[in-house]
N, C-alpha and C. Protein backbone atom coordinates (compact mmCIF):
# COMPACT_ATOMS: atom_id res chain seq x y z
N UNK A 1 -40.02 23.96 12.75
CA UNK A 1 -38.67 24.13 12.27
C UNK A 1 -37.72 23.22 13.04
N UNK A 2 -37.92 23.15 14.48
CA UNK A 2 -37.31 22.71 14.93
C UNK A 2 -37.52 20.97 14.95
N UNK A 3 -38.18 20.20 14.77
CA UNK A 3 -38.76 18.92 13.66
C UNK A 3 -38.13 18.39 13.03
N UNK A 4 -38.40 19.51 11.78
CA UNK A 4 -37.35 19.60 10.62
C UNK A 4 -35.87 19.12 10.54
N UNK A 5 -35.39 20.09 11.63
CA UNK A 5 -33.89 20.26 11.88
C UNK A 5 -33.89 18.52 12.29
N UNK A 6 -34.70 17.98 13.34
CA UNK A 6 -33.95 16.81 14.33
C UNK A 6 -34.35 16.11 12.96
N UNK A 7 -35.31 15.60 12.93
CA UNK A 7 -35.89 14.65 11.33
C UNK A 7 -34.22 14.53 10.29
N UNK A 8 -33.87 15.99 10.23
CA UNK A 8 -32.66 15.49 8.93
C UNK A 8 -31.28 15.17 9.65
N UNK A 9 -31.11 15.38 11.14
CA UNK A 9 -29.97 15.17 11.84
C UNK A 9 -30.45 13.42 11.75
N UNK A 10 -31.28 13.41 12.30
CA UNK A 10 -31.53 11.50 11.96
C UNK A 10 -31.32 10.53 11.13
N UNK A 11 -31.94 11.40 10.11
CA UNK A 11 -31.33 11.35 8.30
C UNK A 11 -30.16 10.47 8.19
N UNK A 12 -29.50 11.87 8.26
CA UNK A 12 -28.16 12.00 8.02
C UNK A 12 -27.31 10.89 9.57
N UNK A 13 -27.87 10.81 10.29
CA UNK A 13 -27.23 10.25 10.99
C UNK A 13 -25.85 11.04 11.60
N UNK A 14 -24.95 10.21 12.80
CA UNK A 14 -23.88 10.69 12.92
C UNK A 14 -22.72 10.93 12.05
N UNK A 15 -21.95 11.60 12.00
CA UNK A 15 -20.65 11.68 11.20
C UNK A 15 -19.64 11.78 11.68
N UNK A 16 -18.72 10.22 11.41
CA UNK A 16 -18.02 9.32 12.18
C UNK A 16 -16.87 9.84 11.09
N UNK A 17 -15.79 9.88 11.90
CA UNK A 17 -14.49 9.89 10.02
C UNK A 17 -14.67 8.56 9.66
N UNK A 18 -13.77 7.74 8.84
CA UNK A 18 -13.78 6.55 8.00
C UNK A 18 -12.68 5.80 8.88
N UNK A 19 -12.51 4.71 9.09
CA UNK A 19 -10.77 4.13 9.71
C UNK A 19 -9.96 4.79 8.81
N UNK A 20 -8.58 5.16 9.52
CA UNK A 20 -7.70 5.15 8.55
C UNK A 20 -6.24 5.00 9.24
N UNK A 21 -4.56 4.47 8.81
CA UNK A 21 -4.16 4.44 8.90
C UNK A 21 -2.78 5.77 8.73
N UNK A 22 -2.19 5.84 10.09
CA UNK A 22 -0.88 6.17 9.38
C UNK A 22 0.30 5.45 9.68
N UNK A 23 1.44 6.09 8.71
CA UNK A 23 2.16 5.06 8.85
C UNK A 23 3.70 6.58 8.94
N UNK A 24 4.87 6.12 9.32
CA UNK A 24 6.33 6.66 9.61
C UNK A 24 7.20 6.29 8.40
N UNK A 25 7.82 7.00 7.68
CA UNK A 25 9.06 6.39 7.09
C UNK A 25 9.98 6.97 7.62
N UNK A 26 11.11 6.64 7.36
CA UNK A 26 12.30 6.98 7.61
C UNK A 26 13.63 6.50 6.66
N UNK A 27 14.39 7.31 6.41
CA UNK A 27 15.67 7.13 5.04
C UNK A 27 16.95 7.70 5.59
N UNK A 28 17.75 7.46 4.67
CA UNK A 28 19.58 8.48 4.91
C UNK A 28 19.24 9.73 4.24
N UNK A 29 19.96 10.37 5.20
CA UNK A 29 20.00 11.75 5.45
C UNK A 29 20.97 11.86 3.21
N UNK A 30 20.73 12.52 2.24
CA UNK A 30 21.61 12.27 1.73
C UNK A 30 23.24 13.46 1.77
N UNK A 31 24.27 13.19 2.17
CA UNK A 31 25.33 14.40 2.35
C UNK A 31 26.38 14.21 1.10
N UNK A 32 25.79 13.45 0.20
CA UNK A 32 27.20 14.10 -0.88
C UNK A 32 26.08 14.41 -2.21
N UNK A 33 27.00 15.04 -2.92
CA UNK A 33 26.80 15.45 -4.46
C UNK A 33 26.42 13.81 -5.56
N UNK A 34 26.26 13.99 -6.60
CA UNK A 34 25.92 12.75 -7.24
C UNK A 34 27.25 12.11 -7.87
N UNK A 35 27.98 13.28 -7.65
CA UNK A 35 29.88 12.92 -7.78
C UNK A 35 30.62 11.89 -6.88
N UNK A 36 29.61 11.86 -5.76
CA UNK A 36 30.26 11.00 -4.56
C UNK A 36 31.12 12.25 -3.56
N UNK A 37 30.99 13.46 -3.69
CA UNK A 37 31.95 14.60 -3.01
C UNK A 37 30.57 14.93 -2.15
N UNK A 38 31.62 15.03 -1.01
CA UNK A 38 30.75 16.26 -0.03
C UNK A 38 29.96 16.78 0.11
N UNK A 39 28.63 17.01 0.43
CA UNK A 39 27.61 18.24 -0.21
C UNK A 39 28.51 19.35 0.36
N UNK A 40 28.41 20.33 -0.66
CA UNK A 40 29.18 22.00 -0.17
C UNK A 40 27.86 22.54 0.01
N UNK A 41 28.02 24.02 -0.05
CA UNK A 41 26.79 25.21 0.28
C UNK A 41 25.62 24.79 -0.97
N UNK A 42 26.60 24.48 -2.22
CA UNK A 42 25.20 24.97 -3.40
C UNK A 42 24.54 23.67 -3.09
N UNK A 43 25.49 22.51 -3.29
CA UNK A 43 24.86 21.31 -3.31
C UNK A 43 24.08 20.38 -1.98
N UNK A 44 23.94 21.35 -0.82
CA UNK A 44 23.54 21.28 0.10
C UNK A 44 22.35 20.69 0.38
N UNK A 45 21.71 19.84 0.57
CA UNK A 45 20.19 19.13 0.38
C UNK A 45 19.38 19.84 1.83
N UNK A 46 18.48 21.22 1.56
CA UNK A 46 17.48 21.40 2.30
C UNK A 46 16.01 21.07 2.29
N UNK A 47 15.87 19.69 1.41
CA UNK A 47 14.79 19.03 2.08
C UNK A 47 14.51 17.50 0.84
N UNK A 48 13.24 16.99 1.27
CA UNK A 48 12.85 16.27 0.37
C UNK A 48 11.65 16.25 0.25
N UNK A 49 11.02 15.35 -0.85
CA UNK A 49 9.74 14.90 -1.38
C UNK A 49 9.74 13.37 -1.27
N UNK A 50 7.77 13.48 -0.53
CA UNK A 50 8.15 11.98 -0.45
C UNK A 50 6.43 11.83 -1.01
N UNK A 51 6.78 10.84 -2.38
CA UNK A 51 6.02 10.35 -3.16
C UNK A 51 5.25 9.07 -3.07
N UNK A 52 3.24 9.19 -2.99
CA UNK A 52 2.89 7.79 -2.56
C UNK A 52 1.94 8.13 -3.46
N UNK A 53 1.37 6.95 -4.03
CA UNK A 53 0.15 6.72 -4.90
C UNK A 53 -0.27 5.74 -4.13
N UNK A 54 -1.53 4.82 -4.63
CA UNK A 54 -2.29 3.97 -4.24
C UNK A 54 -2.27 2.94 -6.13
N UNK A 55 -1.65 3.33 -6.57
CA UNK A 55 -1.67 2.40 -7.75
C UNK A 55 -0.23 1.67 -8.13
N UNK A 56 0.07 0.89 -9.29
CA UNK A 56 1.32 0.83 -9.19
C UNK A 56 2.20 1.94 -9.89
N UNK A 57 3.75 1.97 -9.70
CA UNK A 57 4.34 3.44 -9.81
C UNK A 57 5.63 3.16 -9.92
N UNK A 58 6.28 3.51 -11.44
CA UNK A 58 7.83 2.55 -11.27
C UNK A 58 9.22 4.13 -11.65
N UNK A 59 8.03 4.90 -12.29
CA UNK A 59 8.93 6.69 -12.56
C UNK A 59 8.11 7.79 -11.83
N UNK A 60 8.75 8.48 -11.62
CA UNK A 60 8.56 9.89 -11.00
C UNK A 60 7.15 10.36 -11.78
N UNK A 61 6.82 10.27 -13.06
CA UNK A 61 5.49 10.47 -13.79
C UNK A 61 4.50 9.57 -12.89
N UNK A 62 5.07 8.70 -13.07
CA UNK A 62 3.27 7.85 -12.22
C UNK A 62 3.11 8.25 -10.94
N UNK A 63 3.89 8.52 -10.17
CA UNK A 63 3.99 9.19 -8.95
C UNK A 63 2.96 10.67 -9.07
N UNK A 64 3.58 11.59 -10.12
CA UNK A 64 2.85 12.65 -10.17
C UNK A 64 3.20 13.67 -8.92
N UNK A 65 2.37 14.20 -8.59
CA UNK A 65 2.87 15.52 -7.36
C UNK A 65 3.62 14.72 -5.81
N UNK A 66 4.51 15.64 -5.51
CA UNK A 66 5.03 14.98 -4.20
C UNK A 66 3.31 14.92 -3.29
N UNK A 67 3.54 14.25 -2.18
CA UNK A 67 2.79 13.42 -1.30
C UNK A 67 2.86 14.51 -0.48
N UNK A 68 4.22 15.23 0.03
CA UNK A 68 4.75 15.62 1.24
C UNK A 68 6.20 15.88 1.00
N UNK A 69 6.35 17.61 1.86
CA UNK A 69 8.11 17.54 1.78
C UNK A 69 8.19 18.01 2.82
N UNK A 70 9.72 17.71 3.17
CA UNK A 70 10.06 17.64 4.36
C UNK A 70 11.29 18.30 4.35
N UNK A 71 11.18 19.38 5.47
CA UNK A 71 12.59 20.04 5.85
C UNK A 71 13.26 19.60 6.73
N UNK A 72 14.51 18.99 6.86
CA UNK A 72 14.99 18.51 7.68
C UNK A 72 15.83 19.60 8.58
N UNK A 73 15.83 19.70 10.23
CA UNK A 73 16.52 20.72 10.81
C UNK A 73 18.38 20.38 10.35
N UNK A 74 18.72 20.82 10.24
CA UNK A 74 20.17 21.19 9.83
C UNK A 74 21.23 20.54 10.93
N UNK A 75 20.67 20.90 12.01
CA UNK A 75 21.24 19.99 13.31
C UNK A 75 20.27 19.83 14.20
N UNK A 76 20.41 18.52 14.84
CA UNK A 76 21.23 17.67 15.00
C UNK A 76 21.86 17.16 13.78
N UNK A 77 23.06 16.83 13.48
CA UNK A 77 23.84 16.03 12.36
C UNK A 77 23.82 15.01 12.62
N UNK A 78 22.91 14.16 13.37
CA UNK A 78 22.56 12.37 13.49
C UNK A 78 21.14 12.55 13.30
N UNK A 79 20.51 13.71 13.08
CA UNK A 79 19.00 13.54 12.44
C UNK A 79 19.06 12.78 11.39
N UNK A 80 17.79 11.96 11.82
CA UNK A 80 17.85 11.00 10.43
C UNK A 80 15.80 11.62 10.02
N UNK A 81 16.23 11.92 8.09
CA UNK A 81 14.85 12.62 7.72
C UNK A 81 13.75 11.35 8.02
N UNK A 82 12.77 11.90 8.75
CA UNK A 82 11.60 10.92 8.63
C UNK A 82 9.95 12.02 7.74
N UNK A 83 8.86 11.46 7.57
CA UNK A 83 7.96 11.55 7.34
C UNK A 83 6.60 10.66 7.85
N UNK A 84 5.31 11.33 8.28
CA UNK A 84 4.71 10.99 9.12
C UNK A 84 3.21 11.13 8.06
N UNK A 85 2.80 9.87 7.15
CA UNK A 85 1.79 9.78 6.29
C UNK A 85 0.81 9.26 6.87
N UNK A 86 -0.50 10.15 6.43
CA UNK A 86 -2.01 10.16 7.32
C UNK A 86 -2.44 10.97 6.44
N UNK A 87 -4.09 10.30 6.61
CA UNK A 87 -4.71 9.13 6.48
C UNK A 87 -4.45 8.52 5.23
N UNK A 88 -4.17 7.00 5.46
CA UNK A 88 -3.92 6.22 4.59
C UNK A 88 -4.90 4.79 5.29
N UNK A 89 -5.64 4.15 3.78
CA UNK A 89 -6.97 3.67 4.07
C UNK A 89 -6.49 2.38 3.90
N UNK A 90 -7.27 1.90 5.27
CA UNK A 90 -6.89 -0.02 5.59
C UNK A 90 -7.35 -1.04 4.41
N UNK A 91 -5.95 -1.61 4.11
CA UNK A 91 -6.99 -2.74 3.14
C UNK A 91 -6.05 -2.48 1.69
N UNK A 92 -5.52 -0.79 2.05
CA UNK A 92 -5.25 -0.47 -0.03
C UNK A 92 -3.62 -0.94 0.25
N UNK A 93 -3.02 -0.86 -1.01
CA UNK A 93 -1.38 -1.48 -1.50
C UNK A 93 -1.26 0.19 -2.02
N UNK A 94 -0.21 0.82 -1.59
CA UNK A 94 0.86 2.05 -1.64
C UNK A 94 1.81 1.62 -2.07
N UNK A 95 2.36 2.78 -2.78
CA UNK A 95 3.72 2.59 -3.55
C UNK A 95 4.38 3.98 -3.12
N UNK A 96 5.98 4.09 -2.60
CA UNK A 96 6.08 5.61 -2.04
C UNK A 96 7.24 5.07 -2.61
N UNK A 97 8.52 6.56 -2.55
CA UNK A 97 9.41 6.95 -2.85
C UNK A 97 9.36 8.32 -2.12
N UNK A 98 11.30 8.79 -2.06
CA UNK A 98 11.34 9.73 -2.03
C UNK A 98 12.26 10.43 -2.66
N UNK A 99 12.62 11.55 -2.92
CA UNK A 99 13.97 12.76 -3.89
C UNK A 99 14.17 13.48 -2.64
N UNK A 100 15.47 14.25 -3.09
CA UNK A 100 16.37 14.78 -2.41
C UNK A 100 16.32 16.59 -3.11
N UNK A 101 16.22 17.45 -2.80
CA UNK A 101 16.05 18.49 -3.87
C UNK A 101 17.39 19.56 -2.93
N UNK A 102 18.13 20.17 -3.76
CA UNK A 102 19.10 21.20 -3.79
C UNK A 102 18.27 22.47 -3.07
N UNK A 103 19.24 23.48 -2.80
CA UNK A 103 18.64 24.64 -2.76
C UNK A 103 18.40 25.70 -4.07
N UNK A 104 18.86 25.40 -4.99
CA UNK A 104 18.07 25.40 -6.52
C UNK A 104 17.51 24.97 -7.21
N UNK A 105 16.82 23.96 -6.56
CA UNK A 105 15.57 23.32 -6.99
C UNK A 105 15.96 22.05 -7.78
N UNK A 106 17.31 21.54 -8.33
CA UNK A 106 17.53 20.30 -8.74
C UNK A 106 16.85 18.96 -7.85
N UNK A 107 16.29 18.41 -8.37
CA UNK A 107 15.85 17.38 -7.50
C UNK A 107 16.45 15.79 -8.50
N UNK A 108 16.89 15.25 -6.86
CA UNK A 108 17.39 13.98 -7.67
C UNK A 108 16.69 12.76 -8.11
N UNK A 109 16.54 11.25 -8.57
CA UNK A 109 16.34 10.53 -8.74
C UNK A 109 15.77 10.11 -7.72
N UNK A 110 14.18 9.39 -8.07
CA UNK A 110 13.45 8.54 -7.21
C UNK A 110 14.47 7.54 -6.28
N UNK A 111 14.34 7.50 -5.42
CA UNK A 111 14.65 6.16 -4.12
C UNK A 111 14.41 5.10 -4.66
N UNK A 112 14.70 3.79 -3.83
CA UNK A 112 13.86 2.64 -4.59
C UNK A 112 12.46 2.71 -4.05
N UNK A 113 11.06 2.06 -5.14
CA UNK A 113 10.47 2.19 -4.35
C UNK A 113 9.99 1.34 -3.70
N UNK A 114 8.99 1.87 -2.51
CA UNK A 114 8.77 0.69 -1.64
C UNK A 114 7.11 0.65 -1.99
N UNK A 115 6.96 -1.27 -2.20
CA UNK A 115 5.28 -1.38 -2.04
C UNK A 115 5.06 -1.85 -0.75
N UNK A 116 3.69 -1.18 -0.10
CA UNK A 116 3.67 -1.29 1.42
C UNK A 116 1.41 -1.82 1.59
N UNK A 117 1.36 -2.83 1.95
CA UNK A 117 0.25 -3.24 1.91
C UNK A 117 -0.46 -3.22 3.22
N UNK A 118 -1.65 -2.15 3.18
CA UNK A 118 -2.04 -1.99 4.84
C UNK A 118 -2.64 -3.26 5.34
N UNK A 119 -2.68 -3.19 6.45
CA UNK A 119 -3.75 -4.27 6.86
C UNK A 119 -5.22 -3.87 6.51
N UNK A 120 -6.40 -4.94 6.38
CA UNK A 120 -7.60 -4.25 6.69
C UNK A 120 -7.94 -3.90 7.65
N UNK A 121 -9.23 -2.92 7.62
CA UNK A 121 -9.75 -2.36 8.66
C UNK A 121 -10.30 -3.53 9.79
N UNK A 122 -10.63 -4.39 9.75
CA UNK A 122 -11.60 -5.56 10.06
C UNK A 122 -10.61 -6.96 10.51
N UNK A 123 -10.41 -7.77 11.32
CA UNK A 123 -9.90 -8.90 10.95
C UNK A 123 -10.60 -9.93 9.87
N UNK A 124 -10.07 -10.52 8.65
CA UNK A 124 -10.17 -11.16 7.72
C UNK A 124 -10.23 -12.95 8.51
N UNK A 125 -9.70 -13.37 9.24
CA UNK A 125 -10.37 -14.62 9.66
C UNK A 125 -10.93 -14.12 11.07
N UNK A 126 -12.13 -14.77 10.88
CA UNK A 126 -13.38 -14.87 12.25
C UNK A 126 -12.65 -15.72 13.28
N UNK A 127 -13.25 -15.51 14.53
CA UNK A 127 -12.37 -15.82 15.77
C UNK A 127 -13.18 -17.44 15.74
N UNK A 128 -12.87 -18.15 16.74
CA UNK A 128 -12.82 -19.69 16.78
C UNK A 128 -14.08 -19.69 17.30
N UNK A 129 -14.94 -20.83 16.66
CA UNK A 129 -16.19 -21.25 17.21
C UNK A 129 -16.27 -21.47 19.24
N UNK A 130 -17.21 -20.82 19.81
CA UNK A 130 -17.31 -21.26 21.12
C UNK A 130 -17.47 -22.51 20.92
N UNK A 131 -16.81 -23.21 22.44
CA UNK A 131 -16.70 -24.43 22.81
C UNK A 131 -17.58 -24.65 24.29
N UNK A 132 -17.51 -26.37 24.53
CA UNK A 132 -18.29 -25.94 26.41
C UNK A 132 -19.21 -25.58 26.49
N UNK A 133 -20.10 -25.65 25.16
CA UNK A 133 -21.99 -25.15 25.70
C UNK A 133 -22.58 -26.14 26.20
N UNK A 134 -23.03 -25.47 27.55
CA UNK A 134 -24.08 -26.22 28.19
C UNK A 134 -25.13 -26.00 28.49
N UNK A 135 -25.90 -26.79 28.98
CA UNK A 135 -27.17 -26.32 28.95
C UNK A 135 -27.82 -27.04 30.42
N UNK A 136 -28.09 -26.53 31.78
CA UNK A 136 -28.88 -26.63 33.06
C UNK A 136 -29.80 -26.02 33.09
N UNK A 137 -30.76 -27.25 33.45
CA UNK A 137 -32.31 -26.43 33.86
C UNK A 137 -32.19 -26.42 35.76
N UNK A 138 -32.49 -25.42 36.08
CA UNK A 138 -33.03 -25.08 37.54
C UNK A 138 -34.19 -24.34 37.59
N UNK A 139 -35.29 -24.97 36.43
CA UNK A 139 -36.67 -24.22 37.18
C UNK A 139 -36.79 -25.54 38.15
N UNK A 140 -38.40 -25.11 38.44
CA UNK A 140 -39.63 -25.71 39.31
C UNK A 140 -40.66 -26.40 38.87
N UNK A 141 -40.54 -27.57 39.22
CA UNK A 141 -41.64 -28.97 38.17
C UNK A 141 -43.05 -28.30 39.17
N UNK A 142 -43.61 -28.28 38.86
CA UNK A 142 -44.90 -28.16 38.80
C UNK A 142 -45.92 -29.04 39.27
């Protein structure tokens, strides 16, 4: 049994996660109504959605479900909302946005969005051919 067990741990080998990237956004806090007034109590923005696909994405439909929402603490009043996206895979092109949603659930109009292209996992050009090979013999002639 115990054979068995090591034989398929070998198998299977170790299990490593995959590379992956994260990445920070950060936006304006939004404080007025779509009137350009004040946010008051109703119109008060307690949080957002922040929207990423891996394809391209130009309306809130291609987007599909928020990514991530975010409550922003209330004070500090120089908090600026950020979001902290993980794992996101080296190599792919993202498309994110984010909305602003009421405390009745109105949510506003997509952000602009942003396309954001990771690096790959790997460097893509190979490092510079060695230079300076030499070659000394110090055996013993015979």
């Amino acid at each position: 049994m115990t054979s068995a067990l090591l034989a398929l741990l070998l198998l299977l080998g170790p299990s490593f996660p995959s590379p992956s990237y994260a990445v920070t956004i950060a936006w304006n806090k939004v404080v007025e109504d779509l009137d350009g007034d004040p946010a008051t109590v109703e119109t008060q923005v307690p949080g957002y959605r922040v929207y990423l696909v891996n394809h391209p994405a130009v309306t809130k439909a291609d987007f599909g479900d928020p990514y991530q929402t975010v409550f922003p603490p209330t004070t500090p009043t120089w908090w600026t909302p950020v979001a902290y996206l993980s794992p996101l895979v080296p190599g792919t092109t993202y498309w994110l946005a984010v909305t602003a949603f009421d405390g009745s659930g109105n949510e506003s109009d997509l952000s602009q969005i942003i396309q954001v292209q990771l690096p790959p996992d790997e460097p893509t050009v190979p490092p510079a051919c060695p230079t300076g090979l030499k070659f000394e013999w110090r055996g013993i002639n015979l």
